[in-house]
Protein backbone atom coordinates (compact mmCIF):
# COMPACT_ATOMS: atom_id res chain seq x y z
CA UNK A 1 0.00 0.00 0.00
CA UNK A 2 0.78 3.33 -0.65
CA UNK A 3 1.87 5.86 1.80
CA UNK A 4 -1.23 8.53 2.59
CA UNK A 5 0.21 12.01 2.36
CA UNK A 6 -1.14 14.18 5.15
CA UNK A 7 -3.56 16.55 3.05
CA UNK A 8 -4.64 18.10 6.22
CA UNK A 9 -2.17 20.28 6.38
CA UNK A 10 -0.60 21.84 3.64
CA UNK A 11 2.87 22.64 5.25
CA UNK A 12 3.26 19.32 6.94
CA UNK A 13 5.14 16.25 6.19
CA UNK A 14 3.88 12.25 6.02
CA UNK A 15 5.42 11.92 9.53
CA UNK A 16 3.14 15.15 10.56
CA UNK A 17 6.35 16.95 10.86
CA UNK A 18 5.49 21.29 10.31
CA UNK A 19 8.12 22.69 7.70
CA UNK A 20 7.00 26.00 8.03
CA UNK A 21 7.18 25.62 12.10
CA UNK A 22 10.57 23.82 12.06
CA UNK A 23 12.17 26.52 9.99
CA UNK A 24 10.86 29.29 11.96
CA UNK A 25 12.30 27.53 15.69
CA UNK A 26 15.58 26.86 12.95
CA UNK A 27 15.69 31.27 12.91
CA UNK A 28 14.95 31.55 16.53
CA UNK A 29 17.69 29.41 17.45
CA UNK A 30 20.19 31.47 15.08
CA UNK A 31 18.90 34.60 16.81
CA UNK A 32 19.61 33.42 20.30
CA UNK A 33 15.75 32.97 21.18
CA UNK A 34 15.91 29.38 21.12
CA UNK A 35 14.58 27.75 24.46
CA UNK A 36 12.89 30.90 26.23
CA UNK A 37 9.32 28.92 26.44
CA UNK A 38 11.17 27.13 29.02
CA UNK A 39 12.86 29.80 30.90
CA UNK A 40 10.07 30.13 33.39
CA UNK A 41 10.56 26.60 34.81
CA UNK A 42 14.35 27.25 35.05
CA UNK A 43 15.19 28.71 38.94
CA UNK A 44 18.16 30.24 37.90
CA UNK A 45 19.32 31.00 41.34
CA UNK A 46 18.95 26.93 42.10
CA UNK A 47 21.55 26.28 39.02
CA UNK A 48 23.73 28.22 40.26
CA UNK A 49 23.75 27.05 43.77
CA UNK A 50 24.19 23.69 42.41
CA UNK A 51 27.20 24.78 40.50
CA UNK A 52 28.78 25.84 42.63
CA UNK A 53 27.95 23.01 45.19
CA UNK A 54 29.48 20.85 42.70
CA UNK A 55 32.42 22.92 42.07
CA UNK A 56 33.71 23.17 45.70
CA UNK A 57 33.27 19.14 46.00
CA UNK A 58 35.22 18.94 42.76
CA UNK A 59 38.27 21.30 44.02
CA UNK A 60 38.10 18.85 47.53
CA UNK A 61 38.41 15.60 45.81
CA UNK A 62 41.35 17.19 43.62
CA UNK A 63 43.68 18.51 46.73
């Protein structure tokens, strides 16, 4: 049988893939806007706690 090509939308692929969607988050990410939907679940005070947590226990395992 023959593949059905997805006629319901006109900008999207047989795996339901959007072209016109992909290429705009392609521009985003070349602009540096890539990943801000998720920057209000990121506690950016909390990664850098952690960092540094880690940090000091890496220095006291290397001395």
């Amino acid at each position: 049988m023959a593949k059905k090509q997805n006629q319901q939308k006109p900008n999207a692929q047989a795996s339901g893939t959007n072209v016109e969607k992909v290429k705009q988050q392609n521009q985003a990410a070349e602009q540096g806007q890539y990943g801000a939907e998720f920057a209000s679940e990121t506690d950016a005070q909390e990664v850098q706690r952690r960092n540094q947590q880690s940090q000091q226990k890496k220095n006291q395992q290397n001395k």
